[in-house]
N, C-alpha and C. Protein backbone atom coordinates (compact mmCIF):
# COMPACT_ATOMS: atom_id res chain seq x y z
N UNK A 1 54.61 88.92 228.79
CA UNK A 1 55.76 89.09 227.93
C UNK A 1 55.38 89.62 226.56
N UNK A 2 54.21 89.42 226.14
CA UNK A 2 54.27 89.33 224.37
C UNK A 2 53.85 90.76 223.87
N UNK A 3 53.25 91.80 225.04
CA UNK A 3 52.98 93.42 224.52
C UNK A 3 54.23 93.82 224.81
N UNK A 4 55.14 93.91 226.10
CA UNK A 4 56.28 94.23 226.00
C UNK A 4 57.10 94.35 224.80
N UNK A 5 57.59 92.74 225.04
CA UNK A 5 58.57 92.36 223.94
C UNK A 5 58.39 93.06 222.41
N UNK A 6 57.03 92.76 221.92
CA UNK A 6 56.87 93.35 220.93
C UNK A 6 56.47 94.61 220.62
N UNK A 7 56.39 95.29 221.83
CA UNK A 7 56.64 97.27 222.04
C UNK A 7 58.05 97.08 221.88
N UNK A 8 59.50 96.49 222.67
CA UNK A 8 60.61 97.06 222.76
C UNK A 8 60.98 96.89 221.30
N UNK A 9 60.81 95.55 220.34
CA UNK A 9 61.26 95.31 218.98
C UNK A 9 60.51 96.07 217.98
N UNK A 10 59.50 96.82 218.44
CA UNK A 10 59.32 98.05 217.18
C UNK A 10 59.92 99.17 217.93
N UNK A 11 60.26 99.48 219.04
CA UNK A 11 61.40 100.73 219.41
C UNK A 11 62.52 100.54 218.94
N UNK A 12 63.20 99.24 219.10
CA UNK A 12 64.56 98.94 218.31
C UNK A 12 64.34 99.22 217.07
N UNK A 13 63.43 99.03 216.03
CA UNK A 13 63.28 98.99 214.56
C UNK A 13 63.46 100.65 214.23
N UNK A 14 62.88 101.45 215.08
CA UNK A 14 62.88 102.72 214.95
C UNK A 14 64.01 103.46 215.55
N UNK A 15 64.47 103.45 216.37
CA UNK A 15 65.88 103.82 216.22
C UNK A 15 67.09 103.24 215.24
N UNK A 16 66.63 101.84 214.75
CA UNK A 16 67.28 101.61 213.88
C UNK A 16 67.27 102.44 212.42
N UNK A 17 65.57 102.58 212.54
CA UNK A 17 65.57 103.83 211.41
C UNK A 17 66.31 105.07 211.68
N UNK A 18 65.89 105.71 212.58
CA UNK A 18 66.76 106.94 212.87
C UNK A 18 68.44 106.75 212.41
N UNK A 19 69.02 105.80 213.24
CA UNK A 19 70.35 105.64 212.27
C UNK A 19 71.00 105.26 211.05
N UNK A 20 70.01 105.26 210.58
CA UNK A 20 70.03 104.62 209.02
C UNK A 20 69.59 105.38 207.94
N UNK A 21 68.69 106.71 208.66
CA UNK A 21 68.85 107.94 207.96
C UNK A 21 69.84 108.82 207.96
N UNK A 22 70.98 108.49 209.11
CA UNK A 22 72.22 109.36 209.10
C UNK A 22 71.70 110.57 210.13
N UNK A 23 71.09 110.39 211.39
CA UNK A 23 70.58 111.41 212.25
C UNK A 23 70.96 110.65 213.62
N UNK A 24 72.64 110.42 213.67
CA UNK A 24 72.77 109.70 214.73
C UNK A 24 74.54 109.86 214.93
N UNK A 25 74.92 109.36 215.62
CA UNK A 25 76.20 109.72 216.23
C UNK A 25 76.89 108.14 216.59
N UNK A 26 78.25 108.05 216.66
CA UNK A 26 78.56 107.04 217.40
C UNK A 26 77.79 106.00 218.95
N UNK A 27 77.88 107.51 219.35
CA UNK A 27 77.40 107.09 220.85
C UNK A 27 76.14 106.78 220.81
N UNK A 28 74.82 106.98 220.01
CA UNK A 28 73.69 106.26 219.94
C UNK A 28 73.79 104.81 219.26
N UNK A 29 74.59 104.81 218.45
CA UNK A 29 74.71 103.50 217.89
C UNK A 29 75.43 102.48 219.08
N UNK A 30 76.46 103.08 219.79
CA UNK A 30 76.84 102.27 221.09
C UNK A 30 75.40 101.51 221.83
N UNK A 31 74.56 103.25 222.17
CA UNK A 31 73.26 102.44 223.01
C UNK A 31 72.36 101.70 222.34
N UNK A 32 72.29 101.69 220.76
CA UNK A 32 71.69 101.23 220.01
C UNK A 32 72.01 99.63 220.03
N UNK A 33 73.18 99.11 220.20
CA UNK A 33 74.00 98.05 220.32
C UNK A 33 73.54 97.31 221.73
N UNK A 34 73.71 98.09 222.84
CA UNK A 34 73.42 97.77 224.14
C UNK A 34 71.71 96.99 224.51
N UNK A 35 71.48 98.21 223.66
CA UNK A 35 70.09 97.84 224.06
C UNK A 35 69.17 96.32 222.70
N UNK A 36 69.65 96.12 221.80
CA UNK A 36 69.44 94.89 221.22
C UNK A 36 70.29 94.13 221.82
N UNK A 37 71.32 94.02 222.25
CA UNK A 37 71.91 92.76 223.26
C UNK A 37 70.51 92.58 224.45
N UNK A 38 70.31 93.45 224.86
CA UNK A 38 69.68 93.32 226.23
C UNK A 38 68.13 92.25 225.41
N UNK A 39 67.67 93.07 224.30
CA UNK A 39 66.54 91.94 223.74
C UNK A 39 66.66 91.30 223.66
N UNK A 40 67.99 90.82 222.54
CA UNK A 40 68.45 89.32 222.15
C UNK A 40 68.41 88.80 223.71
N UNK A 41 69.10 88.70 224.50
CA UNK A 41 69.30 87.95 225.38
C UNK A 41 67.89 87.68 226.20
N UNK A 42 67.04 88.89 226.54
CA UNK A 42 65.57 88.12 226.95
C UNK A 42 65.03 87.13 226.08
N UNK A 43 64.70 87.73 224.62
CA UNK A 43 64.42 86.28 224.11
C UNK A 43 64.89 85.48 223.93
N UNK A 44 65.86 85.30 223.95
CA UNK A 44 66.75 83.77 223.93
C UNK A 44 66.45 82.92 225.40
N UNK A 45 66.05 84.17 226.46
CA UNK A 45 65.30 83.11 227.78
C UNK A 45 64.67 82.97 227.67
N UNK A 46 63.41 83.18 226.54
CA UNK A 46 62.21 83.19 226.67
C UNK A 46 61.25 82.68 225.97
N UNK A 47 61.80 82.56 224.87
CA UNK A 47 61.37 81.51 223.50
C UNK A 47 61.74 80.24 223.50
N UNK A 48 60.63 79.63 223.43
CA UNK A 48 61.17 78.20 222.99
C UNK A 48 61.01 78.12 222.13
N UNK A 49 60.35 78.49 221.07
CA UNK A 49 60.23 77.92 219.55
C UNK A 49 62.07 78.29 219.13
N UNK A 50 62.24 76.66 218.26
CA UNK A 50 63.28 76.53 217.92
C UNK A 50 63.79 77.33 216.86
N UNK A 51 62.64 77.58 215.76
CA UNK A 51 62.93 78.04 214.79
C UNK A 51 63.15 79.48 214.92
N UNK A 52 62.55 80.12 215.86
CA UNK A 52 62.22 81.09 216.18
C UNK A 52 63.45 81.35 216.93
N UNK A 53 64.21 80.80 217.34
CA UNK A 53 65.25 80.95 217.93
C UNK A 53 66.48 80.90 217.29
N UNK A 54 66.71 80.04 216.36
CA UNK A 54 67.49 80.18 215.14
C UNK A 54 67.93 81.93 214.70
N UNK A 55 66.70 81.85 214.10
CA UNK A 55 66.51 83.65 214.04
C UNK A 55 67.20 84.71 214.96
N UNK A 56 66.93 84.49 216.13
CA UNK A 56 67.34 85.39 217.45
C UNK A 56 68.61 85.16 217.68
N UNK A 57 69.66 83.81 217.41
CA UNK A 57 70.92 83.86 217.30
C UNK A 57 71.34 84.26 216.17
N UNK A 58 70.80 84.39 215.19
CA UNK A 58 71.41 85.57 214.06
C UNK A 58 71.77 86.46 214.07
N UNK A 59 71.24 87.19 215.11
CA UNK A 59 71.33 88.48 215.37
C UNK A 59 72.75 89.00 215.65
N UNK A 60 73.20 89.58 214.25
CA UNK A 60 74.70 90.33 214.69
C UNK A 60 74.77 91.35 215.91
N UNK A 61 76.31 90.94 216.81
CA UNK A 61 76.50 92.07 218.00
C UNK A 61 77.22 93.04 217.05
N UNK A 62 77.36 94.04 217.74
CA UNK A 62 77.36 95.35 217.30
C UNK A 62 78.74 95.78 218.15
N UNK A 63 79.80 95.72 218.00
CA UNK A 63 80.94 96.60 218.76
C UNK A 63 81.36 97.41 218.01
N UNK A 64 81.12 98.55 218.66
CA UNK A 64 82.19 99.93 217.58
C UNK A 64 83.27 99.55 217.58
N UNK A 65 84.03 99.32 218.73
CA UNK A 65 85.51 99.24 219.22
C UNK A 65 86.42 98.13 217.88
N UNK A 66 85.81 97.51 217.78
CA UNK A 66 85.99 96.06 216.52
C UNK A 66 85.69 96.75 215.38
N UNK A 67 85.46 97.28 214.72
CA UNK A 67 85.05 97.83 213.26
C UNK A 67 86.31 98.48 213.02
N UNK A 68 86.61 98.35 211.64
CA UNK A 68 87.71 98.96 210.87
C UNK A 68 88.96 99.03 211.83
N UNK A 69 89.54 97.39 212.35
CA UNK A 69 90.49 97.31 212.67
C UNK A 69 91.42 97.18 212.12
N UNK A 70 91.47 97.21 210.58
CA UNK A 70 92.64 96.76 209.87
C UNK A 70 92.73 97.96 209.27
N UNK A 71 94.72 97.75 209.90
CA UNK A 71 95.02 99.62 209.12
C UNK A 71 96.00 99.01 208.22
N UNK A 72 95.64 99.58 206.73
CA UNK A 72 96.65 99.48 205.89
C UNK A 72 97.56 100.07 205.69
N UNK A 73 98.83 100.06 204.76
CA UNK A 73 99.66 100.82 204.32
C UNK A 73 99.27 102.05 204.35
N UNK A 74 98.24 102.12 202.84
CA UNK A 74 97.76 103.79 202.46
C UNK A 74 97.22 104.48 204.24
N UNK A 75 96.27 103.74 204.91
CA UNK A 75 95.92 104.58 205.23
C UNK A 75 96.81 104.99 206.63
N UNK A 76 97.85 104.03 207.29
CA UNK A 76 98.76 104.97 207.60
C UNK A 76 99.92 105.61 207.08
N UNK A 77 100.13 106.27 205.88
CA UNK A 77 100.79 106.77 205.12
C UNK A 77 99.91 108.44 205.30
N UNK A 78 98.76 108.19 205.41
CA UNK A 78 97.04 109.43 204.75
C UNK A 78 97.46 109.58 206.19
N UNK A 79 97.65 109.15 207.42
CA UNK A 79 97.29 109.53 208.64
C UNK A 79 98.57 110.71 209.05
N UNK A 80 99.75 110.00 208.60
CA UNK A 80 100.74 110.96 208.74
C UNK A 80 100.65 112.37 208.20
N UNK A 81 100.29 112.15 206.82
CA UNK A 81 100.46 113.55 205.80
C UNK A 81 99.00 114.23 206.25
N UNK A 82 98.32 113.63 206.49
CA UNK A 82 97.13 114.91 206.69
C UNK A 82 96.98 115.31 208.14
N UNK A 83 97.76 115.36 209.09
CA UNK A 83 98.07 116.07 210.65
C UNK A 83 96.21 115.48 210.71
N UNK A 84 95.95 114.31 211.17
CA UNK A 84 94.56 114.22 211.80
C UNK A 84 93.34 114.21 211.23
N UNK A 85 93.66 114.19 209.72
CA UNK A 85 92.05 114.53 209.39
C UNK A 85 91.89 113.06 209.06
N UNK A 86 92.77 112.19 209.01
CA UNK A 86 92.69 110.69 208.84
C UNK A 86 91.32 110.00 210.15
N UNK A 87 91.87 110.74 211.07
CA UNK A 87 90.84 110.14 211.85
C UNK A 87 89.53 110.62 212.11
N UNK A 88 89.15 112.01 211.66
CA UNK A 88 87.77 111.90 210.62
C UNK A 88 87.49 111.04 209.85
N UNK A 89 88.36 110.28 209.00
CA UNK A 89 88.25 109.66 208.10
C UNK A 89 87.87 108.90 208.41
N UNK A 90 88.41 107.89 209.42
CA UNK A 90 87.93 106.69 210.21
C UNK A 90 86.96 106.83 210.83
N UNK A 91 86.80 107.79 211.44
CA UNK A 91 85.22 107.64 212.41
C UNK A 91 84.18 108.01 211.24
N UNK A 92 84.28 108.36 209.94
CA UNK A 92 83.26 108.34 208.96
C UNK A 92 82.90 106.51 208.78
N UNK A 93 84.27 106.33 208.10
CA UNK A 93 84.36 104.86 207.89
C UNK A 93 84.00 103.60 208.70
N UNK A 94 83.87 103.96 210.09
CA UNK A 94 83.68 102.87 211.57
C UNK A 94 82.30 103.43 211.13
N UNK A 95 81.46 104.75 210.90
CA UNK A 95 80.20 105.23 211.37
C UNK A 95 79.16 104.46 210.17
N UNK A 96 79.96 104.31 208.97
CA UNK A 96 79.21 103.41 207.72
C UNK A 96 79.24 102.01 208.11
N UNK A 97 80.65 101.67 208.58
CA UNK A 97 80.21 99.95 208.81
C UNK A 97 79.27 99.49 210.04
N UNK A 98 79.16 100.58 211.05
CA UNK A 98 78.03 100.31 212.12
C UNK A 98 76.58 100.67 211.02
N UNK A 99 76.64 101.15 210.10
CA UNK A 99 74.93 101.67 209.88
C UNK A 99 75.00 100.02 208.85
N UNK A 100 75.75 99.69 208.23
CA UNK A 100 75.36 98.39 207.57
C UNK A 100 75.45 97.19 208.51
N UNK A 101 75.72 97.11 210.15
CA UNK A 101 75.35 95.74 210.68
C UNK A 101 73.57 96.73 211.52
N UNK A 102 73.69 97.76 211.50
CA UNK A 102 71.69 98.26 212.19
C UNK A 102 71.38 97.86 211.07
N UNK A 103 71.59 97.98 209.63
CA UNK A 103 70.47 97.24 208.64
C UNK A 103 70.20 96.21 208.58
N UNK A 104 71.26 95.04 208.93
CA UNK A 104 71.10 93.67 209.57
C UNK A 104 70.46 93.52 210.86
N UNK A 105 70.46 94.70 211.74
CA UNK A 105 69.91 94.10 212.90
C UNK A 105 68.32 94.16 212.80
N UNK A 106 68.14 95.56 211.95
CA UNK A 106 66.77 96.17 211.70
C UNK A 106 65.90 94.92 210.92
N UNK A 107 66.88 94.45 210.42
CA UNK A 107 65.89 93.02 209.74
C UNK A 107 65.78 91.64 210.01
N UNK A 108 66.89 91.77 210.66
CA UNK A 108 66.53 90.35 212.08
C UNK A 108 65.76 90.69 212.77
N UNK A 109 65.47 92.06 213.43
CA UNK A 109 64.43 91.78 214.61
C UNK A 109 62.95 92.10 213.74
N UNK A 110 62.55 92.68 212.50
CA UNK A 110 61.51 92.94 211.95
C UNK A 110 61.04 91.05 211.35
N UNK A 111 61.89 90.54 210.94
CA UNK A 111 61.90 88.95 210.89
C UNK A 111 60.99 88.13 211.83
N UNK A 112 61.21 88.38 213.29
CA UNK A 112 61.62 87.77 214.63
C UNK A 112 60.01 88.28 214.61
N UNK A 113 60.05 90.09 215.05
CA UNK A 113 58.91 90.23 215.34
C UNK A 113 57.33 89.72 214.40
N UNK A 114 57.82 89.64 213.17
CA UNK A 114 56.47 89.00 212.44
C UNK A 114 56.28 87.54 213.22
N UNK A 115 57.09 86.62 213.50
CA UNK A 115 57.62 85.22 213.99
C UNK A 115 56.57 85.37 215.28
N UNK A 116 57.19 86.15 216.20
CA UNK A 116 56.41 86.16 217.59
C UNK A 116 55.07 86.31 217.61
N UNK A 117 54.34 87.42 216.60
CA UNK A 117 52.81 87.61 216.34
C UNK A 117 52.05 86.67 216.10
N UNK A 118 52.85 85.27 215.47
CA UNK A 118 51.97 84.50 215.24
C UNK A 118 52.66 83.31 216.54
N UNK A 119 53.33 83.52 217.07
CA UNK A 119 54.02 82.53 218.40
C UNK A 119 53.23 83.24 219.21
N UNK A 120 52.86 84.30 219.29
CA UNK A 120 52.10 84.78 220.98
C UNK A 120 50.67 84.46 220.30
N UNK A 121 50.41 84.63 218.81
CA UNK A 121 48.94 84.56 219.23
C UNK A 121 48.32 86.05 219.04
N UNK A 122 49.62 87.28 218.13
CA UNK A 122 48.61 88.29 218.30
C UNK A 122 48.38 88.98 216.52
């Protein structure tokens, strides 16, 4: 488990970089999402250290679909008068609040992974 695990949590860290330089799209941040669920959830089978586990339920999920669900006044007022460019607007706005929960995720699992180096022993 412990070269794996800690190969896949510096691949996560680095695509987390990649999206956090703004060289990324919705749909990577989807798989970006997918694929830290899939970690979180091995280690959560797989760790017993408590504390260490604490940590690993920190870990914010990631749904695009949930981000910037609240439509206000203005901005359906902006959606009418600008024939569509409103929803540029929004997929800018959904695309910033996904890059500020990868900066949370990027530092829960950089957290986690210092945690495990000295839990595996490497």
């Amino acid at each position: 488990m412990n070269r794996n695990i800690l190969r896949q949590i510096t691949d996560i860290k680095i695509q987390a970089e990649k999206i956090i330089s703004g060289k990324t799209n919705l749909g990577e941040i989807e798989e970006f999402s997918k694929y830290s669920k899939e970690i979180k959830s091995f280690l959560i089978a797989n760790v017993e250290d408590e504390f260490i586990l604490k940590y690993i339920h920190e870990i914010p999920q990631l749904n695009i679909d949930d981000l910037d669900e609240k439509n206000s006044i203005l901005s359906t007022v902006f959606s009418y008068i600008s024939f569509g460019a409103s929803s540029i607007y929004k997929q800018n706005k959904r695309l910033e609040q996904a890059i500020e929960y990868v900066i949370e995720i990027r530092g829960k699992y950089a957290s986690i992974e210092f945690m495990l180096k000295d839990y595996l022993g490497e």
